[in-house]
PDB file of N, CA and C in Angstrom:
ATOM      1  N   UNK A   1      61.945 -24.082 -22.976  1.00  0.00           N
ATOM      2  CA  UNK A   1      61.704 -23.462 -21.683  1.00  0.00           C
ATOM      3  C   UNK A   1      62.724 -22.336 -21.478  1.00  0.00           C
ATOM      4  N   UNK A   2      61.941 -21.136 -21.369  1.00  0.00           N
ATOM      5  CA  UNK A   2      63.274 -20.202 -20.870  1.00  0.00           C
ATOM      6  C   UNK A   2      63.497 -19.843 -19.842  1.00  0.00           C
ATOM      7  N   UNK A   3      64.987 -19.441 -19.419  1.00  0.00           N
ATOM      8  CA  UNK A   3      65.836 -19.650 -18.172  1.00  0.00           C
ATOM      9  C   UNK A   3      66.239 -18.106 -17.548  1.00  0.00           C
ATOM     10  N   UNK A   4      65.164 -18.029 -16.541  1.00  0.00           N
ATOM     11  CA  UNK A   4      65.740 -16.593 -15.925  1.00  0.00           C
ATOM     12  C   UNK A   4      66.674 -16.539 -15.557  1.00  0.00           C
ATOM     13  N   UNK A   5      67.479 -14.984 -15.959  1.00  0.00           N
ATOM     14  CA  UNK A   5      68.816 -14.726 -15.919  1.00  0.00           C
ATOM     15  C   UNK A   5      69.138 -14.790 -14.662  1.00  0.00           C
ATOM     16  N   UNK A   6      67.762 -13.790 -13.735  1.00  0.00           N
ATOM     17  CA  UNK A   6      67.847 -13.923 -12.063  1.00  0.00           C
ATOM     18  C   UNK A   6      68.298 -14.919 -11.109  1.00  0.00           C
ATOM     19  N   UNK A   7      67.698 -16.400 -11.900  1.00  0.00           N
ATOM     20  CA  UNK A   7      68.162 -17.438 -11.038  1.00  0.00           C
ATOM     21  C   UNK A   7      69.632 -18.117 -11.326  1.00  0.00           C
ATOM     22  N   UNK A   8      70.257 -17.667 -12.572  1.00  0.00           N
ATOM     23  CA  UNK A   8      70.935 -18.108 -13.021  1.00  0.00           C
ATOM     24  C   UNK A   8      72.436 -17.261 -12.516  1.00  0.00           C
ATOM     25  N   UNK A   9      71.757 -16.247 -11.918  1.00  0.00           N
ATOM     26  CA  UNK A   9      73.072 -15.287 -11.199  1.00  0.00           C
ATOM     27  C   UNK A   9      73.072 -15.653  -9.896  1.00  0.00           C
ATOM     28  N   UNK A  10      71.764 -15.666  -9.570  1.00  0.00           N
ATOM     29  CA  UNK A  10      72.278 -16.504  -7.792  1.00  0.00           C
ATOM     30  C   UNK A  10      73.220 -17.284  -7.461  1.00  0.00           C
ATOM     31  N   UNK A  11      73.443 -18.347  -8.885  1.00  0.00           N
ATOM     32  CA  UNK A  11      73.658 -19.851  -8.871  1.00  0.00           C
ATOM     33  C   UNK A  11      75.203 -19.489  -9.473  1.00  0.00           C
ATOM     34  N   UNK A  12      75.999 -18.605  -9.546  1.00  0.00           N
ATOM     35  CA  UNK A  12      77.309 -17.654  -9.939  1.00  0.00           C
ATOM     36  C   UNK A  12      77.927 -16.751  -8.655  1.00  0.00           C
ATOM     37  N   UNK A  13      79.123 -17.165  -8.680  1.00  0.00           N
ATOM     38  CA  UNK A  13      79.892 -16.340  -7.710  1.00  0.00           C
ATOM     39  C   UNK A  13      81.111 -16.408  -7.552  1.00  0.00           C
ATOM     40  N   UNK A  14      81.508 -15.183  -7.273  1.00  0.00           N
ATOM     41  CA  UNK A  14      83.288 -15.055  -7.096  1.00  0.00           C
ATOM     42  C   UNK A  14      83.794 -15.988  -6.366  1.00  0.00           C
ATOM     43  N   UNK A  15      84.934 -16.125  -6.833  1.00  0.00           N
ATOM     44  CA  UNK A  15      86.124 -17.386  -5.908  1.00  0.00           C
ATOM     45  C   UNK A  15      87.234 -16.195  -6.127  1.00  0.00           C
ATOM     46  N   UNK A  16      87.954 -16.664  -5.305  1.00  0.00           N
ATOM     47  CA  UNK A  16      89.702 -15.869  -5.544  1.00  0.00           C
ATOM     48  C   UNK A  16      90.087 -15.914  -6.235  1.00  0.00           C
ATOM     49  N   UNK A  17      90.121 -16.973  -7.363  1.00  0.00           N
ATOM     50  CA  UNK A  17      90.532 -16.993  -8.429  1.00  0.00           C
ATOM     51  C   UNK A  17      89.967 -16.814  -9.740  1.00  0.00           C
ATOM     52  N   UNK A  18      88.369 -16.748  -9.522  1.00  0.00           N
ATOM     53  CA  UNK A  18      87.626 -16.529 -10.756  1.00  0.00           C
ATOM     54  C   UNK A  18      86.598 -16.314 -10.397  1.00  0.00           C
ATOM     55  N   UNK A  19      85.545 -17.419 -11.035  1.00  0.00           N
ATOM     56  CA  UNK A  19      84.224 -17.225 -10.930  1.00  0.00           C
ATOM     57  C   UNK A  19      83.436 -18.755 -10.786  1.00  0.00           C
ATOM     58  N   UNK A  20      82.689 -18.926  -9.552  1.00  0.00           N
ATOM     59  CA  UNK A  20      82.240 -20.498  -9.512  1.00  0.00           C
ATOM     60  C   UNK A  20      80.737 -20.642  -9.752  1.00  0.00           C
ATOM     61  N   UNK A  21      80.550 -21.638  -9.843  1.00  0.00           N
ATOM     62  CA  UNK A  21      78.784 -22.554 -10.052  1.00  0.00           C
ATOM     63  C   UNK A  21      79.247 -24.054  -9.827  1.00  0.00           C
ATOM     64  N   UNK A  22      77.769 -24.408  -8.962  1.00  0.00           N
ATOM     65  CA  UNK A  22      77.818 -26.048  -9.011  1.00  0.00           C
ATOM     66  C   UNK A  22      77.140 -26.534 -10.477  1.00  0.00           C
ATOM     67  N   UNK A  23      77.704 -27.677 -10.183  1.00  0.00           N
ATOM     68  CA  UNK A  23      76.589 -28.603 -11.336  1.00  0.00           C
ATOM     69  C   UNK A  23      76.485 -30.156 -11.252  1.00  0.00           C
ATOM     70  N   UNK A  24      75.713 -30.419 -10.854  1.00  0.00           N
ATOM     71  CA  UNK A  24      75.392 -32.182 -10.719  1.00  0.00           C
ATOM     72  C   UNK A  24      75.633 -32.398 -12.702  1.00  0.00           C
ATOM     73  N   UNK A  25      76.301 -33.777 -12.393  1.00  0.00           N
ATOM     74  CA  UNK A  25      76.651 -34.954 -13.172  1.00  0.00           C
ATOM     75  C   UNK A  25      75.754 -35.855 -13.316  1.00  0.00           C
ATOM     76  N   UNK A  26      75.252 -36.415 -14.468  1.00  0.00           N
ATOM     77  CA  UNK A  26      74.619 -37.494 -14.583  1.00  0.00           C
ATOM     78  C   UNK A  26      75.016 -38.663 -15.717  1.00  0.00           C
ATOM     79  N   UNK A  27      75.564 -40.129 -15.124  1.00  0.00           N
ATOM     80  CA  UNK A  27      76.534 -40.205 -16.021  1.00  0.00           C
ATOM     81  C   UNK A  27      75.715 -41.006 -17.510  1.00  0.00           C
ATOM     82  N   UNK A  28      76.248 -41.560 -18.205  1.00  0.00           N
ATOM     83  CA  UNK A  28      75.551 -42.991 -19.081  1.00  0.00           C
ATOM     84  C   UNK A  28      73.903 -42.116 -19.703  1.00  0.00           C
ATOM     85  N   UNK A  29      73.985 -40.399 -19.670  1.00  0.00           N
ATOM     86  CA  UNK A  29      73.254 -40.257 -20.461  1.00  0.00           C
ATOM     87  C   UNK A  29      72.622 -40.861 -22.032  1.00  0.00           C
ATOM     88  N   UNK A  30      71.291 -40.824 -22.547  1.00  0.00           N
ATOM     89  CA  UNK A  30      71.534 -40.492 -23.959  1.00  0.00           C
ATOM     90  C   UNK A  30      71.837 -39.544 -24.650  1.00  0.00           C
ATOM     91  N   UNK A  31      72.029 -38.025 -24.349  1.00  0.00           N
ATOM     92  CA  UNK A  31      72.913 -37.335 -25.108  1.00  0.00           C
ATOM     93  C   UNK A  31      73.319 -36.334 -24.153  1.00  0.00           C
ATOM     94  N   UNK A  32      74.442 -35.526 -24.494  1.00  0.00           N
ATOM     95  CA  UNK A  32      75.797 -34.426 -23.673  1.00  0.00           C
ATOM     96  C   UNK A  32      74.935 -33.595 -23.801  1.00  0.00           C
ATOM     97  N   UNK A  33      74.227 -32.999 -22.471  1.00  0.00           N
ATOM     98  CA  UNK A  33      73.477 -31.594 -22.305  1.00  0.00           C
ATOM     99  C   UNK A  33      74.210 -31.309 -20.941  1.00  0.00           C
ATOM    100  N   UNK A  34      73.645 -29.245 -20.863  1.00  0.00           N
ATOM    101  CA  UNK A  34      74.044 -28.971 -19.800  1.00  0.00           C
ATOM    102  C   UNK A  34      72.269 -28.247 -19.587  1.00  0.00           C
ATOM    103  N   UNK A  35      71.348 -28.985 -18.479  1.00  0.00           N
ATOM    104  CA  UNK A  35      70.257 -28.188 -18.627  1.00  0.00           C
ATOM    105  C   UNK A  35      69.945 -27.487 -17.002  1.00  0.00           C
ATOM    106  N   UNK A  36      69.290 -26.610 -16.875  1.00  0.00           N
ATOM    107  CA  UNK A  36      68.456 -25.825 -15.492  1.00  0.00           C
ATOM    108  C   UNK A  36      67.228 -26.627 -15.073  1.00  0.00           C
ATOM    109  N   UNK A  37      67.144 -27.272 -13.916  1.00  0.00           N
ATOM    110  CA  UNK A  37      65.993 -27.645 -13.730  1.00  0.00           C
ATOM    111  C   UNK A  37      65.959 -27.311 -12.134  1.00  0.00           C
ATOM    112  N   UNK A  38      64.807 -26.938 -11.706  1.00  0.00           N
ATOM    113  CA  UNK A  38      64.534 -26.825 -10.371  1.00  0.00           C
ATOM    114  C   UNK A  38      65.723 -26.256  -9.661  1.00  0.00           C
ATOM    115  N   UNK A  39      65.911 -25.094 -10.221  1.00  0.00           N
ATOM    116  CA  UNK A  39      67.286 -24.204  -9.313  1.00  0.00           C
ATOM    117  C   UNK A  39      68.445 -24.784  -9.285  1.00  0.00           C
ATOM    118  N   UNK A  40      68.761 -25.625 -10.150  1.00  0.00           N
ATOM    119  CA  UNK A  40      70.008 -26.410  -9.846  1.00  0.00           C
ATOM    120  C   UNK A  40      70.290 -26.213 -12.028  1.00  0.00           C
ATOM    121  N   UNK A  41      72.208 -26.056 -11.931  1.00  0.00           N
ATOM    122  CA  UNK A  41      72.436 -27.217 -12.611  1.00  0.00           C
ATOM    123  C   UNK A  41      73.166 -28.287 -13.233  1.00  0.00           C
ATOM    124  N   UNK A  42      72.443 -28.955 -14.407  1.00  0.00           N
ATOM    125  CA  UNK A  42      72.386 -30.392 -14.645  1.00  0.00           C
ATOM    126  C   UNK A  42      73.299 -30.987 -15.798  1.00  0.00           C
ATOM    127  N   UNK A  43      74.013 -31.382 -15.576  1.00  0.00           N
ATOM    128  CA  UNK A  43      75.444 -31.524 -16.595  1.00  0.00           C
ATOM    129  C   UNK A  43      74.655 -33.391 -17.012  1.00  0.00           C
ATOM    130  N   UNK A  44      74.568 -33.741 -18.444  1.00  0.00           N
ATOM    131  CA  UNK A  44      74.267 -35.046 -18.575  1.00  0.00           C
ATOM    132  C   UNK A  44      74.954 -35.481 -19.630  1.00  0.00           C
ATOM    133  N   UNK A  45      76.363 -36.496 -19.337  1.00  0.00           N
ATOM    134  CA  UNK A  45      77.373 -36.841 -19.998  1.00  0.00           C
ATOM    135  C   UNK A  45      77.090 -38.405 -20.926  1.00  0.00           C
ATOM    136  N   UNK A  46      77.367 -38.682 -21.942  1.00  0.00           N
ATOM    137  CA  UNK A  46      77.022 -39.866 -22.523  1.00  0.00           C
ATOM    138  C   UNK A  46      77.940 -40.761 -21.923  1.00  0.00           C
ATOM    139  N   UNK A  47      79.421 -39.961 -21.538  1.00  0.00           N
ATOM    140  CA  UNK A  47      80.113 -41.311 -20.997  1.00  0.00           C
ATOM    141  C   UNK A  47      80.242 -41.684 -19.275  1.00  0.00           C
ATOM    142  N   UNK A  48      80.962 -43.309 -19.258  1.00  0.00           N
ATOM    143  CA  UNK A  48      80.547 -43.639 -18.254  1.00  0.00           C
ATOM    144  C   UNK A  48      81.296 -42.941 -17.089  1.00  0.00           C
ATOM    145  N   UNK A  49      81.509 -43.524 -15.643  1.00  0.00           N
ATOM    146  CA  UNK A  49      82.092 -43.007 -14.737  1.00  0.00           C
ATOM    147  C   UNK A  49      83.600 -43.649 -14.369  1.00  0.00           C
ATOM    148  N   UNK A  50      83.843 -44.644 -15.157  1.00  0.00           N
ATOM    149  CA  UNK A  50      85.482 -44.889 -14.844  1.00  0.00           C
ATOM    150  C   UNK A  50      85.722 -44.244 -15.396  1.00  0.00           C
ATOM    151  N   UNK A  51      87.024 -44.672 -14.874  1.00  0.00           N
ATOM    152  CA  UNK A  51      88.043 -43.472 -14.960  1.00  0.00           C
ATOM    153  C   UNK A  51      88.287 -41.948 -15.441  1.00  0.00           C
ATOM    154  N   UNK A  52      87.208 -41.664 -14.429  1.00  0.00           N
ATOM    155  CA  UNK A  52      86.798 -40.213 -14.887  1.00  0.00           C
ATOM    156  C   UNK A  52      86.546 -39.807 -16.191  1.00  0.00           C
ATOM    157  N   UNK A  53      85.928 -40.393 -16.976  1.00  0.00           N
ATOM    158  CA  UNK A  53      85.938 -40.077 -18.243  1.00  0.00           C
ATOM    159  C   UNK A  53      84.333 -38.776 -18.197  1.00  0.00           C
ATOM    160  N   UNK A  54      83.577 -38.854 -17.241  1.00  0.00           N
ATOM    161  CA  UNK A  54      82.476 -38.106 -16.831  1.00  0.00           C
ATOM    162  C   UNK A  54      83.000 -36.741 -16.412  1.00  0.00           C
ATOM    163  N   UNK A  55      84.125 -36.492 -15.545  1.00  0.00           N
ATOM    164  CA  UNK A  55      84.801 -35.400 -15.516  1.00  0.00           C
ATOM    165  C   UNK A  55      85.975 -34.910 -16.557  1.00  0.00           C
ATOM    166  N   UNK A  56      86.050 -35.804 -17.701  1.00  0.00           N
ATOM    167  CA  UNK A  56      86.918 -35.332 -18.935  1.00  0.00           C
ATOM    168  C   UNK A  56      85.754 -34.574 -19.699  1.00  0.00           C
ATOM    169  N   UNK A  57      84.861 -35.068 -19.790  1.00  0.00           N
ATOM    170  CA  UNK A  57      83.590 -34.495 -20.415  1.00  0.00           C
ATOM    171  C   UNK A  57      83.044 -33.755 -20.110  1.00  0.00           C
ATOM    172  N   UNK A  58      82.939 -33.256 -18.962  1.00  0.00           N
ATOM    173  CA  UNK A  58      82.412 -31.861 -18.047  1.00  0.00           C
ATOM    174  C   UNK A  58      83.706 -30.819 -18.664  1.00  0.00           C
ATOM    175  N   UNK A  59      84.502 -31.113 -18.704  1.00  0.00           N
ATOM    176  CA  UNK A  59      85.752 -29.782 -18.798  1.00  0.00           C
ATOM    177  C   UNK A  59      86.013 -30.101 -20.002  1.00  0.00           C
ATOM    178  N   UNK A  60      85.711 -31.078 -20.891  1.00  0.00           N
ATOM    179  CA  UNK A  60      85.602 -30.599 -22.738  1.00  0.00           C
ATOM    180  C   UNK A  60      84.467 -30.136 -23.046  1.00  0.00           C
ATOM    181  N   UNK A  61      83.459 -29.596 -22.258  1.00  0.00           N
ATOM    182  CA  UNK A  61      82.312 -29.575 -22.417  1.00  0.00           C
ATOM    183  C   UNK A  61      82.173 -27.777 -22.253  1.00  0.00           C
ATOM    184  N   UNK A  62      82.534 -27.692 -20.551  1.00  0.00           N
ATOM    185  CA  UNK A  62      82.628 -26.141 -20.355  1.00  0.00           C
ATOM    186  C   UNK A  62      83.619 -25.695 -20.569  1.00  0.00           C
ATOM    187  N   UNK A  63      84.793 -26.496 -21.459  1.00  0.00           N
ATOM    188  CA  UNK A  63      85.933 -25.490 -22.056  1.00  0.00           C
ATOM    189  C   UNK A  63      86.034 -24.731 -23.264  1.00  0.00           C
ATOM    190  N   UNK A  64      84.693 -25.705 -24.232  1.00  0.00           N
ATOM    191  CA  UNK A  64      84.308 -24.710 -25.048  1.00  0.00           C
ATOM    192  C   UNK A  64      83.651 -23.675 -24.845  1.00  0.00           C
ATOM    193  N   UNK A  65      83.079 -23.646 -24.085  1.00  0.00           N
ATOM    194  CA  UNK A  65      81.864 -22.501 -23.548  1.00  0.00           C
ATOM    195  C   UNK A  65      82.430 -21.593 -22.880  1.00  0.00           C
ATOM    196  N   UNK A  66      83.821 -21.293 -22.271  1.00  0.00           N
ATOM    197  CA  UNK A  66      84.831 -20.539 -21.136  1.00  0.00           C
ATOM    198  C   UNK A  66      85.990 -20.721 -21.419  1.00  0.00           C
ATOM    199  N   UNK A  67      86.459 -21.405 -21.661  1.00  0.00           N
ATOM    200  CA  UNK A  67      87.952 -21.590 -21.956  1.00  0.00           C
ATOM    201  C   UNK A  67      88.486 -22.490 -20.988  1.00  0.00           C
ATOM    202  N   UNK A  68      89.245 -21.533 -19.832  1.00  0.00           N
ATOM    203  CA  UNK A  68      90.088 -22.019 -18.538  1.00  0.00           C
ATOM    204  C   UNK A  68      89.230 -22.461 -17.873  1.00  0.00           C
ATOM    205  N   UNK A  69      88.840 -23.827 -17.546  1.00  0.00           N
ATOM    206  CA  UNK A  69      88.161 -23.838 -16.577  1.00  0.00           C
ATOM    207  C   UNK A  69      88.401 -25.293 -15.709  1.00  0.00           C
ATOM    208  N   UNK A  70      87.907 -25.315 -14.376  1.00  0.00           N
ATOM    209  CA  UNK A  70      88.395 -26.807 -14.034  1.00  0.00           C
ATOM    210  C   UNK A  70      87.513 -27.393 -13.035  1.00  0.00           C
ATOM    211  N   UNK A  71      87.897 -28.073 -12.053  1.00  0.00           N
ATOM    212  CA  UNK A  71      86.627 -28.437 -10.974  1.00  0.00           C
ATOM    213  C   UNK A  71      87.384 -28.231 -10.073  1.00  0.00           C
ATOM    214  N   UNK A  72      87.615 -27.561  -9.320  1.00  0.00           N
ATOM    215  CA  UNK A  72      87.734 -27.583  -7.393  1.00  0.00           C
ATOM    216  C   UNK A  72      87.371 -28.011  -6.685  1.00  0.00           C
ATOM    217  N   UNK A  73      86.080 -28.865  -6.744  1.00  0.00           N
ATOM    218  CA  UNK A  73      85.834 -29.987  -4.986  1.00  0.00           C
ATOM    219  C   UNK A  73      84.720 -30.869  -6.116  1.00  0.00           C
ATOM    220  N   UNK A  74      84.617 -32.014  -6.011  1.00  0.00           N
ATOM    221  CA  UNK A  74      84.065 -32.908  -6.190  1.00  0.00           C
ATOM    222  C   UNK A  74      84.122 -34.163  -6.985  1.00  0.00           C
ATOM    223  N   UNK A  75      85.454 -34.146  -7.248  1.00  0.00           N
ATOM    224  CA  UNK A  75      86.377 -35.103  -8.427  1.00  0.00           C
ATOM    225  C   UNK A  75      85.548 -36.203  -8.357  1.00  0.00           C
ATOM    226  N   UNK A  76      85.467 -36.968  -7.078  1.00  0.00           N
ATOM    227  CA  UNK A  76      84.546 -38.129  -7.257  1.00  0.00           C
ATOM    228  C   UNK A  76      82.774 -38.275  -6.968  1.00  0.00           C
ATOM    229  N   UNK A  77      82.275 -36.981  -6.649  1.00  0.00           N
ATOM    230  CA  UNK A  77      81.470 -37.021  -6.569  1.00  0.00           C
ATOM    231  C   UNK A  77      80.318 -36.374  -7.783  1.00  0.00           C
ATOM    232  N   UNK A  78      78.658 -36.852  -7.416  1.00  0.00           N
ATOM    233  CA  UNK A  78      77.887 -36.147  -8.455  1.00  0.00           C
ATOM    234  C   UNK A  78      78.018 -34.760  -8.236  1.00  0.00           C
ATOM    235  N   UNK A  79      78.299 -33.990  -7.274  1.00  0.00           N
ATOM    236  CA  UNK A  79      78.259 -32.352  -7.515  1.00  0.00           C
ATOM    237  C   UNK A  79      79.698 -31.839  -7.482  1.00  0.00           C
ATOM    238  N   UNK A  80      79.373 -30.939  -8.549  1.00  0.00           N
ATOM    239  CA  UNK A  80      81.006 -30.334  -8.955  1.00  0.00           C
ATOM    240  C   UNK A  80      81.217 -29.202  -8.331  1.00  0.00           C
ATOM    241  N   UNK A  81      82.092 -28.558  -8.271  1.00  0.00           N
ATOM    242  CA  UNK A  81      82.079 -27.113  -8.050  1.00  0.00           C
ATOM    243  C   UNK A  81      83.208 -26.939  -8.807  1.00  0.00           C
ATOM    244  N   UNK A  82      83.022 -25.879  -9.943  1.00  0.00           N
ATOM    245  CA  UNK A  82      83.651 -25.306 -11.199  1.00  0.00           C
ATOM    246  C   UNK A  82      83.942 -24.213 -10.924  1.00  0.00           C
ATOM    247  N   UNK A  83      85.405 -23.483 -11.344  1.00  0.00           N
ATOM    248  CA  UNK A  83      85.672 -22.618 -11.308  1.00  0.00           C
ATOM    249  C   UNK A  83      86.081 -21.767 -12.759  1.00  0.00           C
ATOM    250  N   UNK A  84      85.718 -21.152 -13.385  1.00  0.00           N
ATOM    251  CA  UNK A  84      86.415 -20.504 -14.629  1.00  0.00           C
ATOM    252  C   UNK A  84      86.913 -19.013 -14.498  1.00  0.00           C
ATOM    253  N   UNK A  85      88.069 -19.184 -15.237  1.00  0.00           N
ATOM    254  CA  UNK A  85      89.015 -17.888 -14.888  1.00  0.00           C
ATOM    255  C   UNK A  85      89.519 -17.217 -16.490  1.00  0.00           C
ATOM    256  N   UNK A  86      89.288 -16.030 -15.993  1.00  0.00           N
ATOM    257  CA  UNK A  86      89.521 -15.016 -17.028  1.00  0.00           C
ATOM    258  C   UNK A  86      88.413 -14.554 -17.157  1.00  0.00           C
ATOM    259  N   UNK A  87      87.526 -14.751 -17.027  1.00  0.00           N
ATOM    260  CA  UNK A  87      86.061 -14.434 -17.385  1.00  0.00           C
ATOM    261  C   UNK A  87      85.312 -13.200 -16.429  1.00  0.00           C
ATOM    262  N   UNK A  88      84.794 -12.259 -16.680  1.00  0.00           N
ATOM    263  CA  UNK A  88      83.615 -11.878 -15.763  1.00  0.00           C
ATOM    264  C   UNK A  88      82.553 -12.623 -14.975  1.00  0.00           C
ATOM    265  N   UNK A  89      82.003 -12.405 -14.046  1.00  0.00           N
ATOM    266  CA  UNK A  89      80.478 -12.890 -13.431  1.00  0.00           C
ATOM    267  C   UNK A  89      79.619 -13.021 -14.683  1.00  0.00           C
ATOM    268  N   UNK A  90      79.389 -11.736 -14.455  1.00  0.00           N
ATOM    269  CA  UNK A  90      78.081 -11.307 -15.741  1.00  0.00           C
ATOM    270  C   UNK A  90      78.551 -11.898 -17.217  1.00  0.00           C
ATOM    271  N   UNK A  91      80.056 -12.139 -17.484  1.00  0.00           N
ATOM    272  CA  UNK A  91      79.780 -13.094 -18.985  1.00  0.00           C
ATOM    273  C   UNK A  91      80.256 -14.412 -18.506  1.00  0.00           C
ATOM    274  N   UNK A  92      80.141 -15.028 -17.432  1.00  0.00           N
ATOM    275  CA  UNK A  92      80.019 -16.408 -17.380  1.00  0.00           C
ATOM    276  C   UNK A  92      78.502 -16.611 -17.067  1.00  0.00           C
ATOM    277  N   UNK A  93      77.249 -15.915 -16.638  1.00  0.00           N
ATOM    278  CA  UNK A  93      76.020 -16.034 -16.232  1.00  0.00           C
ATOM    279  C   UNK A  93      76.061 -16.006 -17.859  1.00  0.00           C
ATOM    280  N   UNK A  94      75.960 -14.951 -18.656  1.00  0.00           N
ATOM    281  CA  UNK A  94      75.732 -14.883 -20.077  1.00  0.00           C
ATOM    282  C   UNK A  94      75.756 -16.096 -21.009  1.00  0.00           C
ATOM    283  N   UNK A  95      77.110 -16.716 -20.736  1.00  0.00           N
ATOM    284  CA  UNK A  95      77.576 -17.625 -22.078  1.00  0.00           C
ATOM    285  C   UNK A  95      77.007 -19.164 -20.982  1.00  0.00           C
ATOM    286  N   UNK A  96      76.289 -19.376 -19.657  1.00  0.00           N
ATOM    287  CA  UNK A  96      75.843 -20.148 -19.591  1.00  0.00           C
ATOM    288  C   UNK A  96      74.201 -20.001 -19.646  1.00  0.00           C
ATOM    289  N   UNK A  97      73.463 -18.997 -20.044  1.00  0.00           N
ATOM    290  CA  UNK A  97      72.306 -18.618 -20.298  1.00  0.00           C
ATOM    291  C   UNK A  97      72.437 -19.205 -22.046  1.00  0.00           C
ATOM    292  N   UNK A  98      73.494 -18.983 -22.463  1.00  0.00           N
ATOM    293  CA  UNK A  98      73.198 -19.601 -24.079  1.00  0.00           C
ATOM    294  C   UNK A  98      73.346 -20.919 -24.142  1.00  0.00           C
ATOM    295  N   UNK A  99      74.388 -21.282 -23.201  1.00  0.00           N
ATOM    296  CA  UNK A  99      74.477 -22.991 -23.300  1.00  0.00           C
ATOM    297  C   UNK A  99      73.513 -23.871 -22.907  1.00  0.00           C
ATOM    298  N   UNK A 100      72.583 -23.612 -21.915  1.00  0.00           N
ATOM    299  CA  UNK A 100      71.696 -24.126 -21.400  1.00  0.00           C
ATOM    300  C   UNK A 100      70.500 -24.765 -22.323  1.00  0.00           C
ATOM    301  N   UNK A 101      70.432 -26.369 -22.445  1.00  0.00           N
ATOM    302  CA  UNK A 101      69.743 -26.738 -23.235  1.00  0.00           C
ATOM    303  C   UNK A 101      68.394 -26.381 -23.426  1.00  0.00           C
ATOM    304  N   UNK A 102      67.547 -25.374 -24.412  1.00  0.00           N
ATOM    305  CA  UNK A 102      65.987 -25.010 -23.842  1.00  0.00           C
ATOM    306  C   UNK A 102      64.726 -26.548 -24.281  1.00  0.00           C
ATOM    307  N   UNK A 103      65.650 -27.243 -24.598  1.00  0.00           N
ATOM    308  CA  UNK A 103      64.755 -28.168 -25.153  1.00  0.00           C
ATOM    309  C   UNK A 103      63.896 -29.044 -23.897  1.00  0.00           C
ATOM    310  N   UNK A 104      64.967 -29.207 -23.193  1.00  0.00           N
ATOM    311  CA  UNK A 104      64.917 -30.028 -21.298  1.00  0.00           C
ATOM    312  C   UNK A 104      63.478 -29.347 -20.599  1.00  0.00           C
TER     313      UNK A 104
END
């Protein structure tokens, strides 16, 4: 399935310090995807939710894909809000247009 860039820039925006997007968590997946579905997106981690091991996996996940990056509001909850720094808008929309699983 392919993923318009259009919706995928809406869902991108400056912070003071970088550049943010949400992304819901889903924990006890069967396999580590990050996919777009219905305007949202969808982070699906194999591991469980103690001890944050679901948010160790979100930020080994988008640290390959960005580098610096971390969560700013939602430590315990399913929606994150991510911030990555150093990066442009337009090449964090980019390098999450490639990450995005098309198989989902």
């Amino acid at each position: 399935m392919e993923v318009d860039r259009r919706a995928i820039e809406k869902m991108v925006f400056e912070t003071g310090k970088g550049v943010g997007f949400k992304v819901y968590v889903t924990p006890r997946a069967p396999e580590t995807k990050l996919v777009y579905k219905d305007g949202e997106l969808l982070f699906y981690s194999e591991k469980d939710p103690k001890r944050h091991a679901v948010n160790r996996d979100l930020i080994r996940f988008l640290g390959k894909i960005f580098g610096d990056v971390s969560i700013v509001r939602g430590e315990l909850d399913r929606l994150k809000l991510i911030e990555v720094r150093g990066l442009s808008r337009d090449e964090v929309v980019s390098r999450l247009l490639r990450a995005i699983d098309k198989r989902s």
